[in-house]
C-alpha atoms as a PDB file:
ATOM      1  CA  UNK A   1      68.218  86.420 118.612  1.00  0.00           C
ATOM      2  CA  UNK A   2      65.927  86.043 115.993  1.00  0.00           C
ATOM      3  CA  UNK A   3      65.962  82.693 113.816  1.00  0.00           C
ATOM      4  CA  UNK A   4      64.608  82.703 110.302  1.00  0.00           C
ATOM      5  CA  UNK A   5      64.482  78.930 109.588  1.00  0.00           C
ATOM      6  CA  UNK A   6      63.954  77.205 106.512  1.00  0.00           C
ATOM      7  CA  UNK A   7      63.029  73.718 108.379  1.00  0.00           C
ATOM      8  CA  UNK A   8      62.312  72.748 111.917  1.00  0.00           C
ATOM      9  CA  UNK A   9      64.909  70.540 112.284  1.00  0.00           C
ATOM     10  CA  UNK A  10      68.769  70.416 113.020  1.00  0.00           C
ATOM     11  CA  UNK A  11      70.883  73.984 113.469  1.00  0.00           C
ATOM     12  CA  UNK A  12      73.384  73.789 111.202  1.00  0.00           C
ATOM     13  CA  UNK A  13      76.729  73.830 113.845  1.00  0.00           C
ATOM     14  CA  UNK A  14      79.561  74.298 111.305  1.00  0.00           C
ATOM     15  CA  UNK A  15      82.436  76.070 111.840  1.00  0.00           C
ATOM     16  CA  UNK A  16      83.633  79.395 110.099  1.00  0.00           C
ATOM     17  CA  UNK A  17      85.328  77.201 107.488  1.00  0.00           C
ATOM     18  CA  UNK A  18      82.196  75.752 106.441  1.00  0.00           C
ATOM     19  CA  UNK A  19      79.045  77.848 104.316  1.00  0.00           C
ATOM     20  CA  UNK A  20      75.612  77.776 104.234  1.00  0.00           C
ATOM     21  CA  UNK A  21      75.728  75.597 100.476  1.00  0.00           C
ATOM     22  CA  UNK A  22      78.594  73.089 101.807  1.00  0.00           C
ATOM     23  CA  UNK A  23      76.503  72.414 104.915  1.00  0.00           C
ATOM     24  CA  UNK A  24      73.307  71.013 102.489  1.00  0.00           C
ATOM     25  CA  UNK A  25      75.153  69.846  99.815  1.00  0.00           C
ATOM     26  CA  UNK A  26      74.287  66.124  98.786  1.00  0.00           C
ATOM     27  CA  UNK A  27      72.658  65.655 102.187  1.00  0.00           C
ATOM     28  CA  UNK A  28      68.885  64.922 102.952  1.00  0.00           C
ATOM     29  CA  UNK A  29      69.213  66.860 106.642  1.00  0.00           C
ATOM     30  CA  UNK A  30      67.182  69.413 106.831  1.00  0.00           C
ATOM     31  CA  UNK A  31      69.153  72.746 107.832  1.00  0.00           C
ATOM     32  CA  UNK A  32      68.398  75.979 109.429  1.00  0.00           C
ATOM     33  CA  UNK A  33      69.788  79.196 108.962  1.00  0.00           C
ATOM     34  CA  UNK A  34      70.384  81.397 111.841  1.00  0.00           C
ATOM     35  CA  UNK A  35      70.340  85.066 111.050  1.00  0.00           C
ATOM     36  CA  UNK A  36      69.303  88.132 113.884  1.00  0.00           C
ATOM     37  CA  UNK A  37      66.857  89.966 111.559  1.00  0.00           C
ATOM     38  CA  UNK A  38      66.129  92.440 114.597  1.00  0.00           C
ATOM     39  CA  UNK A  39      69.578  93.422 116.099  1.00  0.00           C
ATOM     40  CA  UNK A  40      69.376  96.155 117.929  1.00  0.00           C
ATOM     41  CA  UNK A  41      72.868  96.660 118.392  1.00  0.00           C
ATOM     42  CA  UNK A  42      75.694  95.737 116.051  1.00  0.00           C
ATOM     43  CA  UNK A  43      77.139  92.096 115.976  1.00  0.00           C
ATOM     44  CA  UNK A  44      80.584  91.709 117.343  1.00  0.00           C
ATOM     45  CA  UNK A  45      83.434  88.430 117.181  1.00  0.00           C
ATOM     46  CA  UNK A  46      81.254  86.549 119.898  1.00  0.00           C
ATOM     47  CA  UNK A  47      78.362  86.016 117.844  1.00  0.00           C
ATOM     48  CA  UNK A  48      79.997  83.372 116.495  1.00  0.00           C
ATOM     49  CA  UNK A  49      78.884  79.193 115.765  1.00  0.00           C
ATOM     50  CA  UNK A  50      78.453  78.505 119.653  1.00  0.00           C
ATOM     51  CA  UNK A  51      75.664  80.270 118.898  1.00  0.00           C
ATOM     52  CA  UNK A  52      74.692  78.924 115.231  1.00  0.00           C
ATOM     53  CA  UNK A  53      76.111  81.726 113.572  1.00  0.00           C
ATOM     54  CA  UNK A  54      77.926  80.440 110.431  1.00  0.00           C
ATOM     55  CA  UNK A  55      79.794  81.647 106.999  1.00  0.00           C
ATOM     56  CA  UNK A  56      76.658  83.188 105.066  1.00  0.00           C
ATOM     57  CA  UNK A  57      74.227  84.551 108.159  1.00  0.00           C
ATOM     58  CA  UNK A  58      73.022  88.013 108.050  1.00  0.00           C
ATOM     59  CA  UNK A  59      72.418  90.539 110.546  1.00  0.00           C
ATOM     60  CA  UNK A  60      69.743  93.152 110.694  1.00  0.00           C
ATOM     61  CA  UNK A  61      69.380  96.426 112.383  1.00  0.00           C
ATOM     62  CA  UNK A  62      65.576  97.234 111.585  1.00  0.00           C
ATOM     63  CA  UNK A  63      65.653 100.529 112.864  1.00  0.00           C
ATOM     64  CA  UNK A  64      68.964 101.858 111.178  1.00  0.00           C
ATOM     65  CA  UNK A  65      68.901  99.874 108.172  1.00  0.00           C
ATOM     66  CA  UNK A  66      72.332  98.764 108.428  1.00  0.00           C
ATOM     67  CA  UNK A  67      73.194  94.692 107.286  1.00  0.00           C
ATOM     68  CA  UNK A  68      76.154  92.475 107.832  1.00  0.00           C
ATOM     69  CA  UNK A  69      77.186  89.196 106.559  1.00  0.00           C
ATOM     70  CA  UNK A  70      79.041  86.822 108.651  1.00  0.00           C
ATOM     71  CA  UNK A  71      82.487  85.995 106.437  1.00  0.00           C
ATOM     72  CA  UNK A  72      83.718  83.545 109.450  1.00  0.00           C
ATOM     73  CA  UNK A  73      82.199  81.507 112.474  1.00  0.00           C
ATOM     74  CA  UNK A  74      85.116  80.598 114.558  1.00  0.00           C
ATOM     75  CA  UNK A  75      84.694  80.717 118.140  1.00  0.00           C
ATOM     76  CA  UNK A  76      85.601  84.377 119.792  1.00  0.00           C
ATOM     77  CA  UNK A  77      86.885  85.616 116.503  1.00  0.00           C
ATOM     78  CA  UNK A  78      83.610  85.770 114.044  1.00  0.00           C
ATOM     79  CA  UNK A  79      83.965  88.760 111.268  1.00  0.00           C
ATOM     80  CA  UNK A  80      81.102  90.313 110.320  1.00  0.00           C
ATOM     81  CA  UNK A  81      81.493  92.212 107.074  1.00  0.00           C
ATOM     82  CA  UNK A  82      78.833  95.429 106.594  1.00  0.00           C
ATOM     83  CA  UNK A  83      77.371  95.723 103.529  1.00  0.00           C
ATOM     84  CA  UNK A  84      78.725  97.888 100.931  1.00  0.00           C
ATOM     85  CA  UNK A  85      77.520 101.683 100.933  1.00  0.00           C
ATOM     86  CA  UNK A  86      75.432 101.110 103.887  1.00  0.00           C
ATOM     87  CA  UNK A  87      72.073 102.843 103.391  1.00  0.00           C
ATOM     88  CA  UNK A  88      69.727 104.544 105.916  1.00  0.00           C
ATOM     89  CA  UNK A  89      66.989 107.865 105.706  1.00  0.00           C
ATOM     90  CA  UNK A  90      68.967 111.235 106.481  1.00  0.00           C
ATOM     91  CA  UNK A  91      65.758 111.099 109.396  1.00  0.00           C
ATOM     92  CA  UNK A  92      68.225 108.736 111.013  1.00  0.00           C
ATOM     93  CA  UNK A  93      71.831 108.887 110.195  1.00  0.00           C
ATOM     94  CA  UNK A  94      74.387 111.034 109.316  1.00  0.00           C
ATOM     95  CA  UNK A  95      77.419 109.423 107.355  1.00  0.00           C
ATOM     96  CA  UNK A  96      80.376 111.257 105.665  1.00  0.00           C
ATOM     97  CA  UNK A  97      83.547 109.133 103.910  1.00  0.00           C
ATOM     98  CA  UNK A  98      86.883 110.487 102.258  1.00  0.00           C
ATOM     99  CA  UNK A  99      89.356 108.187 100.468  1.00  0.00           C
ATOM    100  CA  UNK A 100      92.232 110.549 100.336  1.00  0.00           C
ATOM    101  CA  UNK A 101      92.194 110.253  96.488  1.00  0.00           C
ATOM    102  CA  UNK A 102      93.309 113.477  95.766  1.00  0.00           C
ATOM    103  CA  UNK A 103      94.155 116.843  97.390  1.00  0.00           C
ATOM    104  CA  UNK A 104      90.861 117.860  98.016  1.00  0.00           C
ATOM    105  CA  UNK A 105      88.492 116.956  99.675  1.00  0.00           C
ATOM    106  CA  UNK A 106      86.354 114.010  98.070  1.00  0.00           C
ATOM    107  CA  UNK A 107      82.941 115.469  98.634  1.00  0.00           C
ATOM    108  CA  UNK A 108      81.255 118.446 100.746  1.00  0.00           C
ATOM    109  CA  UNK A 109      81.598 116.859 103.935  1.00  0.00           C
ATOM    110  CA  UNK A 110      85.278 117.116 104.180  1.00  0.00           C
ATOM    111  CA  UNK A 111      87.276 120.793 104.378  1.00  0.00           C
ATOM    112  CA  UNK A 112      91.023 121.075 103.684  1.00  0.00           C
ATOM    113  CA  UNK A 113      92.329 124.140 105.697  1.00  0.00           C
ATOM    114  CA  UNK A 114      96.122 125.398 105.528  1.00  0.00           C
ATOM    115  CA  UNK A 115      98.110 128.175 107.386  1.00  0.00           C
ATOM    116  CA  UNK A 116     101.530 129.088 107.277  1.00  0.00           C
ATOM    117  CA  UNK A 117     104.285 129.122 104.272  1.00  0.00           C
ATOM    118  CA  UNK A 118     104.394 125.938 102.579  1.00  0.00           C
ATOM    119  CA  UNK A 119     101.844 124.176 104.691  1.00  0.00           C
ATOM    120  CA  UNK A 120      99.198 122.022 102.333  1.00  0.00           C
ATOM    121  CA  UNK A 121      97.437 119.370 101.512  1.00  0.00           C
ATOM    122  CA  UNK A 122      99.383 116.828  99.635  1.00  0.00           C
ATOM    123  CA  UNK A 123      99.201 113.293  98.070  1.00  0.00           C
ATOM    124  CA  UNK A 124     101.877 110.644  98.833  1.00  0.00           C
ATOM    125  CA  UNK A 125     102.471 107.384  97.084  1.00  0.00           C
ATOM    126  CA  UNK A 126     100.522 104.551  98.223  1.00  0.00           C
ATOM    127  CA  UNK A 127     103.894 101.867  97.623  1.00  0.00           C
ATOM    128  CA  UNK A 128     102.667  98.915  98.882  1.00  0.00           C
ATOM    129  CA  UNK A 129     100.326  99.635 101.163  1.00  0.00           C
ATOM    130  CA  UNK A 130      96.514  98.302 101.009  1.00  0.00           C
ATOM    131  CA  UNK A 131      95.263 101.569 100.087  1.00  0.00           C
ATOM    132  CA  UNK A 132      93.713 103.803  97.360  1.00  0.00           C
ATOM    133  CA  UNK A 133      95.018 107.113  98.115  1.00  0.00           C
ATOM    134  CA  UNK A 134      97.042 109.200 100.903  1.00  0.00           C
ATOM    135  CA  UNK A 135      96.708 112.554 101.909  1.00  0.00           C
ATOM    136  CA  UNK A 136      99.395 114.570 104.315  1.00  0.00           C
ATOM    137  CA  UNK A 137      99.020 117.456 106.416  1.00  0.00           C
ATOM    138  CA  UNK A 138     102.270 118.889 105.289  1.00  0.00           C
ATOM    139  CA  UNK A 139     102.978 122.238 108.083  1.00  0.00           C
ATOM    140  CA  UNK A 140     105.028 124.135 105.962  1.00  0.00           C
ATOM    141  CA  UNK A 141     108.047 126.312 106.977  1.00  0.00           C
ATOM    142  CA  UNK A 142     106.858 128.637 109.756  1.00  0.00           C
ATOM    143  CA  UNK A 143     106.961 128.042 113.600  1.00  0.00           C
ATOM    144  CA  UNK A 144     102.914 127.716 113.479  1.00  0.00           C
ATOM    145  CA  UNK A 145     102.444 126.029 110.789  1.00  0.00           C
ATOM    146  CA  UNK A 146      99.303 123.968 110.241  1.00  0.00           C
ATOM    147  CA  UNK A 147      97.114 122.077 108.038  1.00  0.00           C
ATOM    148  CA  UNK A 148      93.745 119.740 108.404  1.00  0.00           C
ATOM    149  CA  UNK A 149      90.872 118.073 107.062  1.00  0.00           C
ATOM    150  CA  UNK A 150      87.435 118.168 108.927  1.00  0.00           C
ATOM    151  CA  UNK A 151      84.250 119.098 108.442  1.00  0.00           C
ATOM    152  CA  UNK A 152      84.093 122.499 109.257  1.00  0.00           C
ATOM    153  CA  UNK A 153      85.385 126.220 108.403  1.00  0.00           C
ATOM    154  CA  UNK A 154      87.060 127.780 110.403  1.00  0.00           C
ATOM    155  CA  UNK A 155      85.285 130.452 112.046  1.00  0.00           C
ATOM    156  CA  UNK A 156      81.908 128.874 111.172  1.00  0.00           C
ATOM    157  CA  UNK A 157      79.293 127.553 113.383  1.00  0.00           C
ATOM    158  CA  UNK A 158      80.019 123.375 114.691  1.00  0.00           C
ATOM    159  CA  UNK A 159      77.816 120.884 113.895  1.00  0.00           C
ATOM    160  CA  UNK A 160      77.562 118.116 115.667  1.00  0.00           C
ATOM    161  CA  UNK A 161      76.388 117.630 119.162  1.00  0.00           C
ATOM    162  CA  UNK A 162      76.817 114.758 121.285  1.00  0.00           C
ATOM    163  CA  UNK A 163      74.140 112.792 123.246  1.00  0.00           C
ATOM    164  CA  UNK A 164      71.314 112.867 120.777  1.00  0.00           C
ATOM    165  CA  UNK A 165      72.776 108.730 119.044  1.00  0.00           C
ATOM    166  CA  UNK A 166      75.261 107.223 118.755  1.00  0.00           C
ATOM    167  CA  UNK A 167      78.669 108.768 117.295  1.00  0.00           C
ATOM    168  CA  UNK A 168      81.455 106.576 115.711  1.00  0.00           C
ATOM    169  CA  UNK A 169      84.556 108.273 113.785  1.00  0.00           C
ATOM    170  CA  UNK A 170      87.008 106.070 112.133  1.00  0.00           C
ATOM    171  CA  UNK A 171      90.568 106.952 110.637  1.00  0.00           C
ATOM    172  CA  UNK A 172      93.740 104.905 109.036  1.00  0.00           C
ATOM    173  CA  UNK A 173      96.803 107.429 109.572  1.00  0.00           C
ATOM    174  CA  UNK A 174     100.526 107.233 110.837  1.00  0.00           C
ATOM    175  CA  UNK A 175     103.183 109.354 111.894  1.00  0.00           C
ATOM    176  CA  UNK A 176     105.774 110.221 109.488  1.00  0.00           C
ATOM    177  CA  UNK A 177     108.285 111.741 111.208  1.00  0.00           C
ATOM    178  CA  UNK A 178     107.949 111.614 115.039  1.00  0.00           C
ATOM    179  CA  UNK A 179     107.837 115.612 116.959  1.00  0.00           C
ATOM    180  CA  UNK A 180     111.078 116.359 118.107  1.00  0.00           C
ATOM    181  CA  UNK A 181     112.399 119.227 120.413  1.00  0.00           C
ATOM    182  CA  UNK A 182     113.694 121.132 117.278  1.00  0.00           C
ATOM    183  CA  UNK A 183     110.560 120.485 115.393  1.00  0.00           C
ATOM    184  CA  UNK A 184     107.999 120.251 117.625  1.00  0.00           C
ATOM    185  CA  UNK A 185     104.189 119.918 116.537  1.00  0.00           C
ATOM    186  CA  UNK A 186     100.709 118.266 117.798  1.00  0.00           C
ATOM    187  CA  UNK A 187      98.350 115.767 115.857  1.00  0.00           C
ATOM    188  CA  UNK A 188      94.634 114.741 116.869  1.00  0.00           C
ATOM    189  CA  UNK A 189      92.374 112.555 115.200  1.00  0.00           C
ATOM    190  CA  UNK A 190      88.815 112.150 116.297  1.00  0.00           C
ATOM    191  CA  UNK A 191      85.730 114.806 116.729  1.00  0.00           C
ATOM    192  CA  UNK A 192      87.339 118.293 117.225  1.00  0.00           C
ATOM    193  CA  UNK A 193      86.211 121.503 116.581  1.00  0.00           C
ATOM    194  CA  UNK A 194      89.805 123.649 116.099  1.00  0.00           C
ATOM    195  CA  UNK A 195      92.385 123.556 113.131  1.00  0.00           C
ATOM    196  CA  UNK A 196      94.426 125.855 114.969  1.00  0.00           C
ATOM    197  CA  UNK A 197      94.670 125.523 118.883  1.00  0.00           C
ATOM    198  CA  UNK A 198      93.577 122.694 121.168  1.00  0.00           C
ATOM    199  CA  UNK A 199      89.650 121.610 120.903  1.00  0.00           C
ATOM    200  CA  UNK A 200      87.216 123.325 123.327  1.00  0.00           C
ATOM    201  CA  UNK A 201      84.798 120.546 122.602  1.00  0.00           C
ATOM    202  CA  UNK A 202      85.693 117.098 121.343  1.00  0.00           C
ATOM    203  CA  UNK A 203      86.847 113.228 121.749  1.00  0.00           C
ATOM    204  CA  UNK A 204      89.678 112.690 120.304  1.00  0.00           C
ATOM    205  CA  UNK A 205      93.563 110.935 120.133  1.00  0.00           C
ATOM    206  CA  UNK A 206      96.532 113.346 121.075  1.00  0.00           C
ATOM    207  CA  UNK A 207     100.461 113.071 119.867  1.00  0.00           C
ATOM    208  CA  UNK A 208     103.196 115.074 120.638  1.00  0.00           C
ATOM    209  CA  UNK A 209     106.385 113.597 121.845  1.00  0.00           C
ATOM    210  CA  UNK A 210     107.018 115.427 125.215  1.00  0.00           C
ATOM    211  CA  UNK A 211     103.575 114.908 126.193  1.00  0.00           C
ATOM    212  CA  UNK A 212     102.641 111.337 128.266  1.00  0.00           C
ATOM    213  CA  UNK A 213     106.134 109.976 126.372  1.00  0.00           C
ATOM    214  CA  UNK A 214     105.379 110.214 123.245  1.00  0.00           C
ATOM    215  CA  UNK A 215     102.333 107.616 123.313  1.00  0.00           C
ATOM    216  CA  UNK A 216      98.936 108.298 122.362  1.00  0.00           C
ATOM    217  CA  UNK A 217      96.204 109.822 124.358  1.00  0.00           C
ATOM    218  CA  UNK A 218      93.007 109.790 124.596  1.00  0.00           C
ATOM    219  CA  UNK A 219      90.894 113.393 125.633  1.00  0.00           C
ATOM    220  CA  UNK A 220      87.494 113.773 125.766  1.00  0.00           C
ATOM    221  CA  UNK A 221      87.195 117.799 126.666  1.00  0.00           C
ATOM    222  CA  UNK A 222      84.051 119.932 127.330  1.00  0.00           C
ATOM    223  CA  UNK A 223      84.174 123.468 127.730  1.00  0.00           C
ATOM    224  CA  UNK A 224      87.835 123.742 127.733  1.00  0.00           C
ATOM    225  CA  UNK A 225      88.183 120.830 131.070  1.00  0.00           C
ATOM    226  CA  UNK A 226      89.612 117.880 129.946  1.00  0.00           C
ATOM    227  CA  UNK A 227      89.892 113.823 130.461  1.00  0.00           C
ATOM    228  CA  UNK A 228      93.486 112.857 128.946  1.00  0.00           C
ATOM    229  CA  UNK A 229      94.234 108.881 129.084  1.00  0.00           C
ATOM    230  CA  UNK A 230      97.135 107.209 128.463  1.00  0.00           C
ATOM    231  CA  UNK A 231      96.446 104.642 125.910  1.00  0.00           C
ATOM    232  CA  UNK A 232      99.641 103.093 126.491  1.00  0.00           C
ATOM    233  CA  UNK A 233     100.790 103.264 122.490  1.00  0.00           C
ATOM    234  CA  UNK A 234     103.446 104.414 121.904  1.00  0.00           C
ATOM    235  CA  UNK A 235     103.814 106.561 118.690  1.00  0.00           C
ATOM    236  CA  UNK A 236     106.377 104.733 116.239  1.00  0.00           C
ATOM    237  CA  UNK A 237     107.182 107.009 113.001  1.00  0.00           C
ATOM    238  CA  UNK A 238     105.577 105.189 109.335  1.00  0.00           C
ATOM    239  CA  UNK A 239     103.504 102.831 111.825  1.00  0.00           C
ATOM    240  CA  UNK A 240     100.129 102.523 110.335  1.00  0.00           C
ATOM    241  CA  UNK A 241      97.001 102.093 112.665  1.00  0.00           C
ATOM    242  CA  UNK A 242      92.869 102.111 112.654  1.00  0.00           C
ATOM    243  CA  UNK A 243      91.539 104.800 115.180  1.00  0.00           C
ATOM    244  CA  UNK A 244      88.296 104.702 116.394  1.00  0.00           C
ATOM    245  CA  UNK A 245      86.664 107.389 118.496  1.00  0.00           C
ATOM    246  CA  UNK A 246      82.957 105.885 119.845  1.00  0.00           C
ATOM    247  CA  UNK A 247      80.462 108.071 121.297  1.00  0.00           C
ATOM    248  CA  UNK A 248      77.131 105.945 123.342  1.00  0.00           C
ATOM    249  CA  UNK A 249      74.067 107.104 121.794  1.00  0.00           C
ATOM    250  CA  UNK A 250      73.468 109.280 125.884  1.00  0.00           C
ATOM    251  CA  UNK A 251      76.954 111.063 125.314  1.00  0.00           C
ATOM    252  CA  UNK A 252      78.238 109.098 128.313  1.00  0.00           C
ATOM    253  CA  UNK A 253      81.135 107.104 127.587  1.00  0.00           C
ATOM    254  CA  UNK A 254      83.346 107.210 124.544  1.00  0.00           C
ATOM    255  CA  UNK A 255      85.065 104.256 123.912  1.00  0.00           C
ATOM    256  CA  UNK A 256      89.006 104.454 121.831  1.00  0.00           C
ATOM    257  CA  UNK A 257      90.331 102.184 119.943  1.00  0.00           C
ATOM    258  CA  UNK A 258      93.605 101.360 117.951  1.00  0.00           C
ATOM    259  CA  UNK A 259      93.358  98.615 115.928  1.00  0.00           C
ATOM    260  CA  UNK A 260      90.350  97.333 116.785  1.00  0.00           C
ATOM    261  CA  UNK A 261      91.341  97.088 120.612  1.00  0.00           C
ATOM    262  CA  UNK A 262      89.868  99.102 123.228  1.00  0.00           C
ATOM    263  CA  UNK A 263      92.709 101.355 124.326  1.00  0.00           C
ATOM    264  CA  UNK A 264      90.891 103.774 126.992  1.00  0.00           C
ATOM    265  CA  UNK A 265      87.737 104.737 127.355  1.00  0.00           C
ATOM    266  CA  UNK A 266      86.317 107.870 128.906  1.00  0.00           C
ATOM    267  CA  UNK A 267      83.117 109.150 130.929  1.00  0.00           C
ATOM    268  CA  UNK A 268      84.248 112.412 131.763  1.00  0.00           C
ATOM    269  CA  UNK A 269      84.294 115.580 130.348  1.00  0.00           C
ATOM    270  CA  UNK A 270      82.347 114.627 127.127  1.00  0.00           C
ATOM    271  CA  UNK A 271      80.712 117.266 125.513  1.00  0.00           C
ATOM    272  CA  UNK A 272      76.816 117.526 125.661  1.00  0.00           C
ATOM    273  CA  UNK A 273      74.210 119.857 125.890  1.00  0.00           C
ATOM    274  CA  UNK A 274      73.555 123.557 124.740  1.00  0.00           C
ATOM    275  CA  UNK A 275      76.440 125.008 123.128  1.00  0.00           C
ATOM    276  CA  UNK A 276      78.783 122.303 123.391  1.00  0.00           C
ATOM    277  CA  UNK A 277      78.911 121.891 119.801  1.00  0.00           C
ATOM    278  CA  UNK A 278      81.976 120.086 117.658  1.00  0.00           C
ATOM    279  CA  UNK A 279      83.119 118.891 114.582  1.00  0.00           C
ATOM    280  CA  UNK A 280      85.123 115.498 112.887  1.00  0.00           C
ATOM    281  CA  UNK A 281      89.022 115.130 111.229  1.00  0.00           C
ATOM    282  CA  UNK A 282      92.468 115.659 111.865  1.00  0.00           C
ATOM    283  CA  UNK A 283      94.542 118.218 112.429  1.00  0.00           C
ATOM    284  CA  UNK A 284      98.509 118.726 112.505  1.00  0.00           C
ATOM    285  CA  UNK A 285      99.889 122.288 114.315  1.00  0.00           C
ATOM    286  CA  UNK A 286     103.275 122.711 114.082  1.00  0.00           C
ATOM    287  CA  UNK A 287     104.738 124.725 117.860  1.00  0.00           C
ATOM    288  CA  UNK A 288     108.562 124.893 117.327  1.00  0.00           C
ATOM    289  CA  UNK A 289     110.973 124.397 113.735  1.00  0.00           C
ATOM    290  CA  UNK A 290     111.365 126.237 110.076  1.00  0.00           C
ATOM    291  CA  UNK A 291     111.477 122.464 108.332  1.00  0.00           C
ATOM    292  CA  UNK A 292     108.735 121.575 106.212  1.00  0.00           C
ATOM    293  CA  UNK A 293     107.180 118.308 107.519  1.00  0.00           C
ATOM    294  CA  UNK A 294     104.429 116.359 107.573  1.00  0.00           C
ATOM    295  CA  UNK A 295     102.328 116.124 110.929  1.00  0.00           C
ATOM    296  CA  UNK A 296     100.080 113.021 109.549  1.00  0.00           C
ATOM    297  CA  UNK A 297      99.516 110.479 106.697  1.00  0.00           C
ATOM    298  CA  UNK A 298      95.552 109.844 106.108  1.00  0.00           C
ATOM    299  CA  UNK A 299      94.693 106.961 104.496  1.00  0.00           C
ATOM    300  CA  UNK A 300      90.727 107.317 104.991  1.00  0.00           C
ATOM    301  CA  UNK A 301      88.343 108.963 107.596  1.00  0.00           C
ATOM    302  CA  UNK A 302      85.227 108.271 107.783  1.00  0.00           C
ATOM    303  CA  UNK A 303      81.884 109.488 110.530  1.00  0.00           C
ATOM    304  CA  UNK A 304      78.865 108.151 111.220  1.00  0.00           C
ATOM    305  CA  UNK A 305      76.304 109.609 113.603  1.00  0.00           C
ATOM    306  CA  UNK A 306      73.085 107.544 114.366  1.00  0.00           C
ATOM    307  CA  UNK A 307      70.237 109.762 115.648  1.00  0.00           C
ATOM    308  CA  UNK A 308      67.988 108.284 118.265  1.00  0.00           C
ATOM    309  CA  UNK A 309      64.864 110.136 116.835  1.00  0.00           C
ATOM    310  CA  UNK A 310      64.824 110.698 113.413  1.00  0.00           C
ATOM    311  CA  UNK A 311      65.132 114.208 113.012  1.00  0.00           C
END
């Protein structure tokens, strides 16, 4: 940890209630601040005021350029906010967001791909929900119906290969209407590189309902071989959750999480090296059931891919 101080004196010990101004105001102690101005990895809820952190530090990752300010102290469960629009060289980082503002894509990164009668992109109402836009992957009519957002073309060459930095993909999403024997379809979220069959590369969360009782799980698959752990959620229909799909920087471990918890995490059958190329999004195919339906809400996704040497 690296200390910038503005005295030599006391460490200022507050709690997360408490702020860098409140802890000098109308007092003659001199204060320090403690911010780590040469993280090297990113802060998490134990950095926290047993170790001086308080409301108002900053964290630094020199070599990605990446900042967070500490919003709350408190023992075990410190928040760290990033900064806004997070900035770093394209030598470095790779970084794609959608907000699910409309029914296409927000920017270059993302591809919506349909197949089947009546399957598209749409845009539901937001009601009350903390968001500023929803897209669905509506499946149409047909038995094989489908429809995804990711951030590739079908039939064109993947993009992203594992092992070469760090890999993080996050998405808010829900279930609609839960698969059924009559209308029977699969949903993944994560890094995948098919719109239309099961991923022969990628790390990603798996739903259908007569697979691992309808809960989540969580593949990592390389070559067609695949690591499928139960995550022990189960899928509830118009439940909202955060997933997170996190890649180590040596492609050795992927970590999942819903909701900010750690729900499985794999070191097998993650895909690295020549040729074992993939992609980011979601994807609803429809297997069984004429009904049009919706196979996901999307709220946001976004990736982030942190080279190791800048490129």
């Amino acid at each position: 940890m690296a200390d910038t101080k503005i005295s030599a004196a006391t460490p200022f010990t507050g709690t997360g209630a408490a702020s860098r101004g409140a802890a000098r105001a109308g007092s003659t102690t001199a204060y320090r601040t403690v911010d780590n101005l040469n993280a090297t990895v990113d802060p998490t809820a134990t950095d926290d005021s047993t170790l001086f952190y308080h409301v108002g530090s900053m964290w630094l990752r020199p070599a990605t350029g990446e900042m967070w300010v500490c919003t709350d102290a408190t023992a075990s469960a410190a928040v760290w906010l990033p900064r806004s629009g997070q900035y770093s060289s394209p030598r470095n980082r790779f970084y794609a967001y959608t907000d699910c503002v409309s029914t296409n894509p927000d920017d270059s990164h993302w591809i919506a791909q349909v197949g089947g009668a009546g399957a598209a992109i749409d845009g539901v109402a937001i009601g009350t929900l903390n968001a500023f836009g929803i897209n669905t992957l509506t499946m149409g009519t047909t038995t094989t119906g489908r429809a995804s957002i990711t951030g590739f073309s079908a039939g064109q060459p993947h993009t992203l290969l594992l092992g070469l930095g760090r890999c993080r993909m996050q998405a808010k999403a829900a279930i609609n209407i839960l698969s059924n024997g009559t209308e029977t379809f699969t949903t993944r979220i994560g890094l995948i590189d098919s719109v239309s069959a099961e991923p022969t590369d990628g790390c990603y969360f798996r739903y259908t309902h007569s697979v691992n009782t309808g809960k989540w799980e969580a593949v990592t698959r390389s070559n067609g071989t695949e690591t499928a752990t139960d995550t022990g959620i189960t899928v509830v229909a118009d439940a909202w959750k955060r997933f997170e799909v996190d890649v180590n920087a040596a492609g050795t471990s992927v970590v999942f999480k819903i909701d900010g918890s750690t729900v499985a995490t794999n070191t097998t059958n993650i895909p690295t090296g020549a040729g074992r190329y993939t992609s980011y999004g979601v994807s609803a195919i429809k297997s069984a059931g004429t009904t049009s339906m919706s196979g996901l809400y999307i709220d946001f996704m976004e990736v982030d891919y942190q080279f190791t040497t800048a490129r």
